[in-house]
N, C-alpha and C. Protein backbone atom coordinates (compact mmCIF):
# COMPACT_ATOMS: atom_id res chain seq x y z
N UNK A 1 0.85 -1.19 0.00
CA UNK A 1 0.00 0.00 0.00
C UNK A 1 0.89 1.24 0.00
N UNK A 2 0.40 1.85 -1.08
CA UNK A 2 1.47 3.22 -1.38
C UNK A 2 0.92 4.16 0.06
N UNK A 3 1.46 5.15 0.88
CA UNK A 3 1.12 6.23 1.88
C UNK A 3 1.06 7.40 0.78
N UNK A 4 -0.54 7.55 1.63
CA UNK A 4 -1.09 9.30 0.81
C UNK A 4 0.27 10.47 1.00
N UNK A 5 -0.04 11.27 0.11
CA UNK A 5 1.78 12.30 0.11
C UNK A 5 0.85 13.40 1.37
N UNK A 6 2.19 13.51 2.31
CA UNK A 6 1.98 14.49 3.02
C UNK A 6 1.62 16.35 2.54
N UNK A 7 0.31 16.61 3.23
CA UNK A 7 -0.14 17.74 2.20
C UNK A 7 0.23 19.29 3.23
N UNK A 8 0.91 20.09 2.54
CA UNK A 8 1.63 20.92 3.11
C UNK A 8 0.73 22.22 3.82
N UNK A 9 0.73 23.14 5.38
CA UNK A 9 -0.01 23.97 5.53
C UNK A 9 0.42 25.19 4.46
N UNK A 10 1.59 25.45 4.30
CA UNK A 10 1.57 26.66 3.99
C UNK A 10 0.76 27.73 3.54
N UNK A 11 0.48 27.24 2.32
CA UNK A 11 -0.73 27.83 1.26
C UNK A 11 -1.90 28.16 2.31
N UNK A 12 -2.52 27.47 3.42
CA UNK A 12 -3.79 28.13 4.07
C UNK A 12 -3.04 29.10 5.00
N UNK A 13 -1.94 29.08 5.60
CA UNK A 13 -1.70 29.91 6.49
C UNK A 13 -1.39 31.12 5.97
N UNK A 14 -1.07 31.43 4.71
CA UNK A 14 -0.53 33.10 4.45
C UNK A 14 -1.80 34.02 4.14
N UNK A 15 -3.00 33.48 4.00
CA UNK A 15 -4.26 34.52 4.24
C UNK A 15 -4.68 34.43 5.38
N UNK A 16 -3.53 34.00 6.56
CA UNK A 16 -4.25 34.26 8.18
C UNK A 16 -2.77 35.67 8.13
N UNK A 17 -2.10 35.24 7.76
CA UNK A 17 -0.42 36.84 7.60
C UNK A 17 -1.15 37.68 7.34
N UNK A 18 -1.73 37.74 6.02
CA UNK A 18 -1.90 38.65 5.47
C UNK A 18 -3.36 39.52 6.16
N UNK A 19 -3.94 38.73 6.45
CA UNK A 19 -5.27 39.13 7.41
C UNK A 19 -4.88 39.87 8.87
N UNK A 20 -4.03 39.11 9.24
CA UNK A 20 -3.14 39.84 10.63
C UNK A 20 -2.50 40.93 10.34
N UNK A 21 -1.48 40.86 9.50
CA UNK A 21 -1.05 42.11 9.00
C UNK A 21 -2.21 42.77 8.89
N UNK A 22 -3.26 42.99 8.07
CA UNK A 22 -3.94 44.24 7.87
C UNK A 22 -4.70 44.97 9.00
N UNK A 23 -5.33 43.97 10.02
CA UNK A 23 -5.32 44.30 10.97
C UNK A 23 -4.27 45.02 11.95
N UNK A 24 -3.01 44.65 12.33
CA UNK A 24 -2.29 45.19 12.75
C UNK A 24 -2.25 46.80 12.03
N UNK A 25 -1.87 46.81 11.00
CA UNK A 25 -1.50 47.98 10.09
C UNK A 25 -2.81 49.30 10.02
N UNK A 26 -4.24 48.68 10.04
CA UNK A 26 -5.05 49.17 10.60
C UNK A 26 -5.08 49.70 12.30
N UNK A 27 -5.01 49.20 12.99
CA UNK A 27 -4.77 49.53 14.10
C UNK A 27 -3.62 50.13 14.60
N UNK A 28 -2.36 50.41 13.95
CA UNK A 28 -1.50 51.52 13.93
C UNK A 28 -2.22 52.68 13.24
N UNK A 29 -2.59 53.02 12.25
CA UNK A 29 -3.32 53.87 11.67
C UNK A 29 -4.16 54.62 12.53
N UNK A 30 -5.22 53.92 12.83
CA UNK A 30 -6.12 54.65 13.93
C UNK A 30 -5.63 54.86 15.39
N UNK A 31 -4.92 54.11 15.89
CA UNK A 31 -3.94 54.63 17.23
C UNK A 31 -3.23 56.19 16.66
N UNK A 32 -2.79 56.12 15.67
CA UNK A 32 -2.09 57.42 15.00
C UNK A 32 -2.94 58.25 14.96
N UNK A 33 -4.23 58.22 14.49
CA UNK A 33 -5.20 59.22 14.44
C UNK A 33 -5.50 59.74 15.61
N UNK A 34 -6.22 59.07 16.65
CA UNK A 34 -6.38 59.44 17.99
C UNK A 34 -5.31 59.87 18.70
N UNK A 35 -4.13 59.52 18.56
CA UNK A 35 -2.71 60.46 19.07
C UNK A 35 -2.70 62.03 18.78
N UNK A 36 -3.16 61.68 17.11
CA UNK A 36 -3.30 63.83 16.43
C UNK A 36 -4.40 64.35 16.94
N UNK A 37 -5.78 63.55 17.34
CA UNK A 37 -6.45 64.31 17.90
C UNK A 37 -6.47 64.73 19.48
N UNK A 38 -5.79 63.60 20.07
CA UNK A 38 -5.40 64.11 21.44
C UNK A 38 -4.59 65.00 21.43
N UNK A 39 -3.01 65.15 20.39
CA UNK A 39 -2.28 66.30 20.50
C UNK A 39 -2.49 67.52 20.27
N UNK A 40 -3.89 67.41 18.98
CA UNK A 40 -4.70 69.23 18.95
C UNK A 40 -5.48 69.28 20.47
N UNK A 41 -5.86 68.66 21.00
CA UNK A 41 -7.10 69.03 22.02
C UNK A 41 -5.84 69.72 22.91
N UNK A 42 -4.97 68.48 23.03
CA UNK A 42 -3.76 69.27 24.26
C UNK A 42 -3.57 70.58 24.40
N UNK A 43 -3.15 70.76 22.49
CA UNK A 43 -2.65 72.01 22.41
C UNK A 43 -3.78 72.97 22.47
N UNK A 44 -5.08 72.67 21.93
CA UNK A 44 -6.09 73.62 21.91
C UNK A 44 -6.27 74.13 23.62
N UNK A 45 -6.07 73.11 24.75
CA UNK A 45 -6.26 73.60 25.85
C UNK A 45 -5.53 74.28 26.53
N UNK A 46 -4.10 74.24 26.37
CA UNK A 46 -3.11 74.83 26.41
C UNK A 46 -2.89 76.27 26.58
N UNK A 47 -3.99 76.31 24.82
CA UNK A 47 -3.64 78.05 24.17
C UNK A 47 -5.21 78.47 25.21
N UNK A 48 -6.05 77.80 25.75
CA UNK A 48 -7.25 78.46 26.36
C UNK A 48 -6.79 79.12 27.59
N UNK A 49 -5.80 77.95 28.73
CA UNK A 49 -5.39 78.48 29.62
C UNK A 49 -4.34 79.84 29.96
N UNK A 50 -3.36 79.40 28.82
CA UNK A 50 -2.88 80.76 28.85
C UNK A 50 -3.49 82.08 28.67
N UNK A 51 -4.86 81.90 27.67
CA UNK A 51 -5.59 83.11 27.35
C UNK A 51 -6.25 83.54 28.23
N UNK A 52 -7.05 82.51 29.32
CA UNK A 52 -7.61 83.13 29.88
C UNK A 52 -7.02 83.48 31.28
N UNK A 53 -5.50 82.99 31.69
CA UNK A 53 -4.87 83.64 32.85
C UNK A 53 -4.23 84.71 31.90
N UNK A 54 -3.85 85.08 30.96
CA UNK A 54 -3.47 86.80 30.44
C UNK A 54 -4.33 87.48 30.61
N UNK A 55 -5.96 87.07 30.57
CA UNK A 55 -6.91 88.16 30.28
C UNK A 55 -7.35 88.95 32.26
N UNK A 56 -7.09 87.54 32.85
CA UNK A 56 -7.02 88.21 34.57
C UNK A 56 -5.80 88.57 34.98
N UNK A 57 -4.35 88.32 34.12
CA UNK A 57 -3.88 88.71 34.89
C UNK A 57 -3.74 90.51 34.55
N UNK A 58 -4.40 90.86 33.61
CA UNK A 58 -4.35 92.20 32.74
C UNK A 58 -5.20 92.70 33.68
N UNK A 59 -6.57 92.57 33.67
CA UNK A 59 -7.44 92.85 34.79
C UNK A 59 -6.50 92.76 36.22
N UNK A 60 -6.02 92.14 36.82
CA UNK A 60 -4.98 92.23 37.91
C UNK A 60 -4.31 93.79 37.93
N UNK A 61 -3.85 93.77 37.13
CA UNK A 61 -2.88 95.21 37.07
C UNK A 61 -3.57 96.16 36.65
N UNK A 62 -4.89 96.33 36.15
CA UNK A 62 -6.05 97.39 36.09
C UNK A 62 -6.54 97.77 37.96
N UNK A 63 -6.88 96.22 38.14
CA UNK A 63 -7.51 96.80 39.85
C UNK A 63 -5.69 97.38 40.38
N UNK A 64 -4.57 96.92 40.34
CA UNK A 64 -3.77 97.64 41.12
C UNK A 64 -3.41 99.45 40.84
N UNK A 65 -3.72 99.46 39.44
CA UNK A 65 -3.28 101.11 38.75
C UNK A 65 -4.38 101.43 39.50
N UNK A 66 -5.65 101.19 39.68
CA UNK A 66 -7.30 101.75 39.91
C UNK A 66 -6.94 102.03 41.76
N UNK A 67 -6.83 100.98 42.13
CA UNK A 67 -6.06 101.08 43.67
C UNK A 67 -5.04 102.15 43.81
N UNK A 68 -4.04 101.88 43.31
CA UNK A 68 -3.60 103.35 43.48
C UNK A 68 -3.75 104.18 43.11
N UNK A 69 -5.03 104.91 42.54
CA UNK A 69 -5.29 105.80 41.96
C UNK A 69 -6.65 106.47 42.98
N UNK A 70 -6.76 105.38 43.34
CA UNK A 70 -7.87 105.72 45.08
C UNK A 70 -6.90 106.01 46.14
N UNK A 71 -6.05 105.23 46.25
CA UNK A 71 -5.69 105.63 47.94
C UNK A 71 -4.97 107.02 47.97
N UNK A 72 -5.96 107.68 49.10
CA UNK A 72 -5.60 109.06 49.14
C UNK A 72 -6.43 110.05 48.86
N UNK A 73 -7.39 109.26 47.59
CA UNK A 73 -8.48 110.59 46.99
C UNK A 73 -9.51 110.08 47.30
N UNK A 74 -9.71 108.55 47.99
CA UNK A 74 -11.74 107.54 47.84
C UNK A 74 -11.03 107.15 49.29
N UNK A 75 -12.30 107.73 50.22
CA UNK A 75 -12.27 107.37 51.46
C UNK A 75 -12.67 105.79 51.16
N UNK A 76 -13.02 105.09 50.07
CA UNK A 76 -13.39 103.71 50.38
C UNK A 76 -12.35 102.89 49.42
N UNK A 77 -11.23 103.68 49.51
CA UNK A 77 -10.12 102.28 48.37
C UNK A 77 -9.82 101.35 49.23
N UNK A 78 -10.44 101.17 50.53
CA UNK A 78 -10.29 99.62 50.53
C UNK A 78 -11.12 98.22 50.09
N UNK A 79 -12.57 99.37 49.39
CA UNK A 79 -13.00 98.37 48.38
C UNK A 79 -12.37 97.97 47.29
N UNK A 80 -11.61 98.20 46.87
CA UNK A 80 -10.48 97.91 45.33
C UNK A 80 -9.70 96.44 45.97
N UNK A 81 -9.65 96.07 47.26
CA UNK A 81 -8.73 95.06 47.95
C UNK A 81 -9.72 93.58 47.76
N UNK A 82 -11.14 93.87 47.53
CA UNK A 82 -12.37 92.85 47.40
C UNK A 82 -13.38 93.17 46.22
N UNK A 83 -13.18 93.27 44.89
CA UNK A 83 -13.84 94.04 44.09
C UNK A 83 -14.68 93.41 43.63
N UNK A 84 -15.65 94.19 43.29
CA UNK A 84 -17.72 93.36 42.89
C UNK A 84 -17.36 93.52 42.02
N UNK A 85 -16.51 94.00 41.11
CA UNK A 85 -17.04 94.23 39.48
C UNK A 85 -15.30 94.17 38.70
N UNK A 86 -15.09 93.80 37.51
CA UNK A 86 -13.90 94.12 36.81
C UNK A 86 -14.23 95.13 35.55
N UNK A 87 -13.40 95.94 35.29
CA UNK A 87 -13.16 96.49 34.13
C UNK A 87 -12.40 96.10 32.86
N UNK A 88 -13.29 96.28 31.81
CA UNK A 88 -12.70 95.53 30.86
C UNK A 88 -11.35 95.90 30.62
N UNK A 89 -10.92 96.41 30.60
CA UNK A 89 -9.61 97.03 30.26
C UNK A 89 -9.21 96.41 29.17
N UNK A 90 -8.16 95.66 29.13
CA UNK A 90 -7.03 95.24 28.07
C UNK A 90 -6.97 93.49 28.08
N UNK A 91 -8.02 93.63 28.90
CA UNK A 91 -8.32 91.49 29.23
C UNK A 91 -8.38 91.02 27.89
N UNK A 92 -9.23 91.50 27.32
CA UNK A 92 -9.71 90.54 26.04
C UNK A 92 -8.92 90.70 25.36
N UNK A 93 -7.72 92.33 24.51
CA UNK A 93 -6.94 92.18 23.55
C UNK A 93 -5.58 91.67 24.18
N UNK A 94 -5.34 91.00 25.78
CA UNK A 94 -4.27 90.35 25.67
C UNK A 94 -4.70 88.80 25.78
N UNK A 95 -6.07 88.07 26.44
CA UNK A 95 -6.32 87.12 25.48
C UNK A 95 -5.91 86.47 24.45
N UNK A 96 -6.40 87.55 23.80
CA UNK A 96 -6.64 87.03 22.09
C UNK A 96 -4.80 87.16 21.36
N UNK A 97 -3.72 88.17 22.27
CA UNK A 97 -2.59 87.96 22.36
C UNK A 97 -1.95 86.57 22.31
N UNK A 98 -2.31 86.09 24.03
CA UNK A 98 -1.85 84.88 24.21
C UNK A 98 -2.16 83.63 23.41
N UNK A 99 -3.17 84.08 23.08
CA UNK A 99 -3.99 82.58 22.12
C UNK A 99 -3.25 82.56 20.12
N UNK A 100 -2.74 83.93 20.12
CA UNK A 100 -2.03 84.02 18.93
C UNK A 100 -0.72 83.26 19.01
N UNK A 101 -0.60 83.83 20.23
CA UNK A 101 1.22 83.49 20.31
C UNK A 101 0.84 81.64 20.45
N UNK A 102 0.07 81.33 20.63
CA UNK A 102 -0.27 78.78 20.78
C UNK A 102 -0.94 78.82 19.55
N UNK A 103 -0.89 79.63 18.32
CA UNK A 103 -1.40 79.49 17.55
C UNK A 103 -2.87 79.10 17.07
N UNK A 104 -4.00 79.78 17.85
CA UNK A 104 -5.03 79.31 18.10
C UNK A 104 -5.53 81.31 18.05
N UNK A 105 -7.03 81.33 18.38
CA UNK A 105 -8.05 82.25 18.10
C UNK A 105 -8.93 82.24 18.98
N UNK A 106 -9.15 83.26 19.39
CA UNK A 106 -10.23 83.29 20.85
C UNK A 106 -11.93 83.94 20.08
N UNK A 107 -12.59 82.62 20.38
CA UNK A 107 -14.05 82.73 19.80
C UNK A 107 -14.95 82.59 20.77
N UNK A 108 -14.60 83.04 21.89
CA UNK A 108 -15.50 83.56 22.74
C UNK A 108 -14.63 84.17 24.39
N UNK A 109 -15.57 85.10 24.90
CA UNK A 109 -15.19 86.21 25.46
C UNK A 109 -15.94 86.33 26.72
N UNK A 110 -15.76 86.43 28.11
CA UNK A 110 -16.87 86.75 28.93
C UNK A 110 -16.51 86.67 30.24
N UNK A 111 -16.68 87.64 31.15
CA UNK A 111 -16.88 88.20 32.40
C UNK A 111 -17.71 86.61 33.07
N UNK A 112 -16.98 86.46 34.81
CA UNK A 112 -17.65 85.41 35.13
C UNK A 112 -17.36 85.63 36.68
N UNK A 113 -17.89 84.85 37.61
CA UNK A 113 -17.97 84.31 38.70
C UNK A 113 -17.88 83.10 39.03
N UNK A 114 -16.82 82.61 39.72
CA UNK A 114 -16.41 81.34 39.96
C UNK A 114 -16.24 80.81 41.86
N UNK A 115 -17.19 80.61 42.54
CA UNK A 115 -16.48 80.59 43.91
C UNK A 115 -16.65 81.94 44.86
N UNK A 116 -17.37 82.58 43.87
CA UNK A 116 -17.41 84.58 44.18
C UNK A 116 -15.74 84.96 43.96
N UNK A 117 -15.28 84.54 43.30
CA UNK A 117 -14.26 84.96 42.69
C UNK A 117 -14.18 85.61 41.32
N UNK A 118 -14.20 86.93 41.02
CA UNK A 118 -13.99 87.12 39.85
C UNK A 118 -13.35 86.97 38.67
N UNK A 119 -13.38 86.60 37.36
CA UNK A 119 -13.02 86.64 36.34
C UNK A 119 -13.33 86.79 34.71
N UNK A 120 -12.34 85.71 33.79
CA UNK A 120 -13.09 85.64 32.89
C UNK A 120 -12.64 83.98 32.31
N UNK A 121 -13.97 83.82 31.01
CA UNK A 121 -14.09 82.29 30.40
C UNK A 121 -13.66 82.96 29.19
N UNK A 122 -13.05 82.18 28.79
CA UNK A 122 -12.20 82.17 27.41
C UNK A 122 -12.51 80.92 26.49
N UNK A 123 -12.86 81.03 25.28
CA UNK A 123 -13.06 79.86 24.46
C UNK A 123 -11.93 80.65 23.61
N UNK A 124 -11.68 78.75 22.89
CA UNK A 124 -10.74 78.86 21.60
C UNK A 124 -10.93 77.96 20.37
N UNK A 125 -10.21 78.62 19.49
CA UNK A 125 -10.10 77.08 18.37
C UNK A 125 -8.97 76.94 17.40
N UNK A 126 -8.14 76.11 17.64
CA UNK A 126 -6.96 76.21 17.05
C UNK A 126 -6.70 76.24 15.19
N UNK A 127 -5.87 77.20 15.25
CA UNK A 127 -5.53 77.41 13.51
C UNK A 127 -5.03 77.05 13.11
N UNK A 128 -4.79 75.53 13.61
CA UNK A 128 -4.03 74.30 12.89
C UNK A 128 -5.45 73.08 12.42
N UNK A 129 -5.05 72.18 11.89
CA UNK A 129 -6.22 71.00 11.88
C UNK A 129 -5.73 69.51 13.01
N UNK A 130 -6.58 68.51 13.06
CA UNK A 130 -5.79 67.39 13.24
C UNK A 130 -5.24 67.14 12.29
N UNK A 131 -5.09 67.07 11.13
CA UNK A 131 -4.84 66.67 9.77
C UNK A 131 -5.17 65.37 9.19
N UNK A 132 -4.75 64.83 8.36
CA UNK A 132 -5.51 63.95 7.38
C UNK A 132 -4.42 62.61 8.20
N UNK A 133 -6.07 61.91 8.40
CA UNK A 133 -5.75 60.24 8.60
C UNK A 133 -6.96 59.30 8.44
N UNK A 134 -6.76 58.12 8.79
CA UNK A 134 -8.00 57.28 8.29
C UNK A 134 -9.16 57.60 8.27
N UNK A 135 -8.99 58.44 9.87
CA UNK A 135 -11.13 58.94 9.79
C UNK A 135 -11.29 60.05 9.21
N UNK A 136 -12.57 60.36 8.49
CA UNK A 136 -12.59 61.17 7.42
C UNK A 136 -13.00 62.51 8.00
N UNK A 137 -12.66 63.79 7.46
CA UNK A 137 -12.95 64.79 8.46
C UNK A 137 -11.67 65.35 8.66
N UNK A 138 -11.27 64.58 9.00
CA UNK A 138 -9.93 65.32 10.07
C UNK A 138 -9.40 66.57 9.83
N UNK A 139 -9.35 65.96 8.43
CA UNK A 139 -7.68 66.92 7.82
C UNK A 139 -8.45 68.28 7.86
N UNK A 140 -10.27 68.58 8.32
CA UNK A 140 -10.51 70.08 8.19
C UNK A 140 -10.92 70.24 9.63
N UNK A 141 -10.92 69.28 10.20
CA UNK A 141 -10.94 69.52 11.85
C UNK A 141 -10.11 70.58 13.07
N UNK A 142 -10.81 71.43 12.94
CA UNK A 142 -9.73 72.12 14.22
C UNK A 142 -10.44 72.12 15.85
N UNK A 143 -9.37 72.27 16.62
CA UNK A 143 -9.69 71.71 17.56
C UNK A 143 -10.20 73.17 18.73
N UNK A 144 -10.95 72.62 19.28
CA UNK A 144 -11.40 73.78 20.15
C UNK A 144 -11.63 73.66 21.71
N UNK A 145 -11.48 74.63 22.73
CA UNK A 145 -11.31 74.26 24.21
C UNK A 145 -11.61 75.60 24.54
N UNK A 146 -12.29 75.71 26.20
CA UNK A 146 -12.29 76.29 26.82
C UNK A 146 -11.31 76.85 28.18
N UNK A 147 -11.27 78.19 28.63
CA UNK A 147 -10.81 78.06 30.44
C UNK A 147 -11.00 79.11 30.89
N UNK A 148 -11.37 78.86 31.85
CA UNK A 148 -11.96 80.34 33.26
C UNK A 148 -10.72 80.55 34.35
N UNK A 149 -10.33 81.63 34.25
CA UNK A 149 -9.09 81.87 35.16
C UNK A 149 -9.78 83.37 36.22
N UNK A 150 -9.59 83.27 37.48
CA UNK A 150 -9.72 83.85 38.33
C UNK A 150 -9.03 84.96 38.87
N UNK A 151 -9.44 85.99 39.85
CA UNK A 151 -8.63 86.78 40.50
C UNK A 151 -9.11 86.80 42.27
N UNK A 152 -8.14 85.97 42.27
CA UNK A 152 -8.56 85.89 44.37
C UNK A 152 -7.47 87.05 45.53
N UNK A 153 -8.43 87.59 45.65
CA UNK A 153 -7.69 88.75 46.94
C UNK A 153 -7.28 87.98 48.03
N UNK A 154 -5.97 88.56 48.17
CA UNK A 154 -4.82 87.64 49.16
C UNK A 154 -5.22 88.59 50.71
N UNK A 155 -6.01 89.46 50.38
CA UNK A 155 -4.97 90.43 51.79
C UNK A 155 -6.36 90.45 52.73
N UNK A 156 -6.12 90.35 53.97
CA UNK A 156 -7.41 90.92 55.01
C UNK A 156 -7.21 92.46 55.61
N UNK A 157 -8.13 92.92 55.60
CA UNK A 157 -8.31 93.98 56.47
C UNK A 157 -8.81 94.08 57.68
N UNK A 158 -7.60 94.83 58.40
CA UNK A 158 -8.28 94.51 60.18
C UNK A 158 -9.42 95.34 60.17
N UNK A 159 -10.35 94.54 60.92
CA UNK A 159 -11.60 94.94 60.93
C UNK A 159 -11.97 96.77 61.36
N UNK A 160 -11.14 97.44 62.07
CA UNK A 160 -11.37 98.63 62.87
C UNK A 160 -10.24 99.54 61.79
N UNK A 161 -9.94 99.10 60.71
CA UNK A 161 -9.23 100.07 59.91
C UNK A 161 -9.84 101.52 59.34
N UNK A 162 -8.87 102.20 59.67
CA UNK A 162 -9.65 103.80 59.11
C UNK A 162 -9.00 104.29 57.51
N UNK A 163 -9.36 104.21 56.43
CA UNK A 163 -8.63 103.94 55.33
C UNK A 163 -7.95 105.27 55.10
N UNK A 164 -8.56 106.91 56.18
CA UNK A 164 -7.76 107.90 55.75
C UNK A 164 -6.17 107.85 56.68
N UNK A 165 -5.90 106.81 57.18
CA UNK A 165 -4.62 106.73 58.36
C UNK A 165 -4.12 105.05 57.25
N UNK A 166 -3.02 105.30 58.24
CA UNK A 166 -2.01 104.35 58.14
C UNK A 166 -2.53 102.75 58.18
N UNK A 167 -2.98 101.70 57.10
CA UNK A 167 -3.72 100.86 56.99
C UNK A 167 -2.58 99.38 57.16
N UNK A 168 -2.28 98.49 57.76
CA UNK A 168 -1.64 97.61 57.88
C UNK A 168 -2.66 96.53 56.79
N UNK A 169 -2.12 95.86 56.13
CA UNK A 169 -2.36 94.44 55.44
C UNK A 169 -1.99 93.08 55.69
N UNK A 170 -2.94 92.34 55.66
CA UNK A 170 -2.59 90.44 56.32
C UNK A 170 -2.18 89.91 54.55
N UNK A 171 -1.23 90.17 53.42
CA UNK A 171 -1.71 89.21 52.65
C UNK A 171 -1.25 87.94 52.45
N UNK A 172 -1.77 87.16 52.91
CA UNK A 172 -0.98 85.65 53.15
C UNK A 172 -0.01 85.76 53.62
N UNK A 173 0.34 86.62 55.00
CA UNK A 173 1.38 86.17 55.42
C UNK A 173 2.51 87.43 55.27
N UNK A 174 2.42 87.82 54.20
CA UNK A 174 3.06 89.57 53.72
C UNK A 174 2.31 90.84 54.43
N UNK A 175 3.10 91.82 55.12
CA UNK A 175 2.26 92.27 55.74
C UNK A 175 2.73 93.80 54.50
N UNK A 176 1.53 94.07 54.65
CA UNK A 176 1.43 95.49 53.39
C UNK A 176 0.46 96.88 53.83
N UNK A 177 1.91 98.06 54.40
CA UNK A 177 1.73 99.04 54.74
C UNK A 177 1.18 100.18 54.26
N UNK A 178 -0.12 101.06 53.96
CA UNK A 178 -0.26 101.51 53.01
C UNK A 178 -1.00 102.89 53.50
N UNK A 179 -0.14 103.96 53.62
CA UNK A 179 -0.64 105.35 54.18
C UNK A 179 -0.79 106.04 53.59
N UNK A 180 -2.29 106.52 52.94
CA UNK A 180 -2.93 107.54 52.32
C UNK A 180 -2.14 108.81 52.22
N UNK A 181 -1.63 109.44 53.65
CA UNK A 181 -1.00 110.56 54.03
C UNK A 181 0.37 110.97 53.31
N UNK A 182 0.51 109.31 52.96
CA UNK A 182 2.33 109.39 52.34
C UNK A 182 1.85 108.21 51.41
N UNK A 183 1.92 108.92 50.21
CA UNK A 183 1.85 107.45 49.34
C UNK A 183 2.06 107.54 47.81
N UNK A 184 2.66 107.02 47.37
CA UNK A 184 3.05 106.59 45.94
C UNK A 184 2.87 105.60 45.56
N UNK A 185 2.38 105.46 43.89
CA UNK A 185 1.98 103.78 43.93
C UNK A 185 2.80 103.04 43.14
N UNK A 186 4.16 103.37 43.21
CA UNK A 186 5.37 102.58 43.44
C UNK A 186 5.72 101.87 44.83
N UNK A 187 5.05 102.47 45.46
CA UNK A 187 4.58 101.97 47.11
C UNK A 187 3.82 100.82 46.92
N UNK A 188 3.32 100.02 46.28
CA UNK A 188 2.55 99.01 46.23
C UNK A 188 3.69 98.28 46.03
N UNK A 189 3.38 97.09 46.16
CA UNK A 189 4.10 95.72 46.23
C UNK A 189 3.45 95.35 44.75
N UNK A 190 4.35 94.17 44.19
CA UNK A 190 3.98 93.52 42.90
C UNK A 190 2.54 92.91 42.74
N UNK A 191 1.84 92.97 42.16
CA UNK A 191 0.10 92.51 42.08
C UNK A 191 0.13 91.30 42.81
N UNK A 192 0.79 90.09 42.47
CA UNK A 192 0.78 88.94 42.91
C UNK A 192 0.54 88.69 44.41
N UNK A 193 1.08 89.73 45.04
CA UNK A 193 1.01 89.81 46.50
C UNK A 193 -0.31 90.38 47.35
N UNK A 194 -0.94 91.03 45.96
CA UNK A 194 -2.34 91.86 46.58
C UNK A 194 -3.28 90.83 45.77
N UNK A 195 -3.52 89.86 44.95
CA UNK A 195 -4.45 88.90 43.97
C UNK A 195 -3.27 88.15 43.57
N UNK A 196 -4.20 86.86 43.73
CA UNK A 196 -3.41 85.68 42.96
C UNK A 196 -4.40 85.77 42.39
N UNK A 197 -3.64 85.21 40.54
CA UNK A 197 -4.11 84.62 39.36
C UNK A 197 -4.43 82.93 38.91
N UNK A 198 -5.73 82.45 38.88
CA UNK A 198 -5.52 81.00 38.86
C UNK A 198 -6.45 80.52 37.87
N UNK A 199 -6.67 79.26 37.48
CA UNK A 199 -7.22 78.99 36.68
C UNK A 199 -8.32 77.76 37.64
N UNK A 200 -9.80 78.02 37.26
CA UNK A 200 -10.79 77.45 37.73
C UNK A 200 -11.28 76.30 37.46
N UNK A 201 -11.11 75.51 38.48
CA UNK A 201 -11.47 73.66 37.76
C UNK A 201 -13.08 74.00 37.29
């Protein structure tokens, strides 16, 4: 009795290669895609935060010029130390600064309250794309993010203070001397010390 000839796998196994391969090669592809769109969102959030801590910290140095521009002449500039309201000043065109310089565009604008903390919300959308990969869309996709950055008053006032005399300051710890009678507002300490600038979860 002759033995049947041994019959070889090869031939069925290279359309399981070639099937694996494409899979694999697919799934690098789209891992790649979702990498570019996580790296625009990054960057889109990036350029929000910076925009919207430039736009308080601009407002920052408005309430300190405005502060010293009271003490001495507004029996009440120690409201400027806890302020209900901001002025627009130069918030929004240094914004839209910061968001130039991450390569991105500020498409929305707005005064806010966070915590009773004042500030502002900043939207963006970056002037790059994800660019072109498997999923379709992309390559005209730009990416867009928000952020709300704050201005929190550091300093207490002792309760029995008379703001036309010699006013002592608690601010975290810095103590900040500030006499109507004698005063220049080179006499102020750096903003940071009278408001911290932060960004709002």
């Amino acid at each position: 009795m002759i033995p049947a000839p041994l019959r070889s796998d090869r031939g069925s196994t290279l359309p399981i290669y070639i099937w694996l391969t494409g899979i694999l090669l697919f799934s690098a592809f789209a891992f790649f895609a979702f990498a570019q769109a996580a790296s625009a969102r990054n960057g889109a959030q990036s350029a929000a935060d910076a925009a919207a801590l430039a736009a308080a910290q601009s407002a920052r140095d408005d309430l300190i010029e405005d502060l010293g521009e009271a003490v001495g002449g507004d029996a009440d500039w120690l409201d400027w130390l806890d302020p209900e309201e901001l002025e627009g000043g130069e918030a929004a065109a240094a914004a839209a600064a910061l968001a130039a310089e991450n390569d991105a565009a500020v498409t929305g604008f707005g005064d806010t309250t966070v915590a009773g903390f004042l500030g502002y919300e900043v939207e963006i959308q970056t002037n790059y794309t994800v660019g072109d990969s498997i999923i379709p869309g992309t390559e005209n996709q730009h990416a867009n993010a928000d952020a709300t950055a704050v201005i929190e008053p550091r300093c207490d006032v002792p309760v029995d203070a008379d703001p036309t005399k010699l006013v002592t300051l608690d601010c975290d710890g810095d103590l900040v001397n500030i006499d109507p009678e004698d005063f220049d507002l080179d006499d102020l300490p750096d903003a940071s010390v009278l408001f911290s600038v932060q960004l709002a979860e």
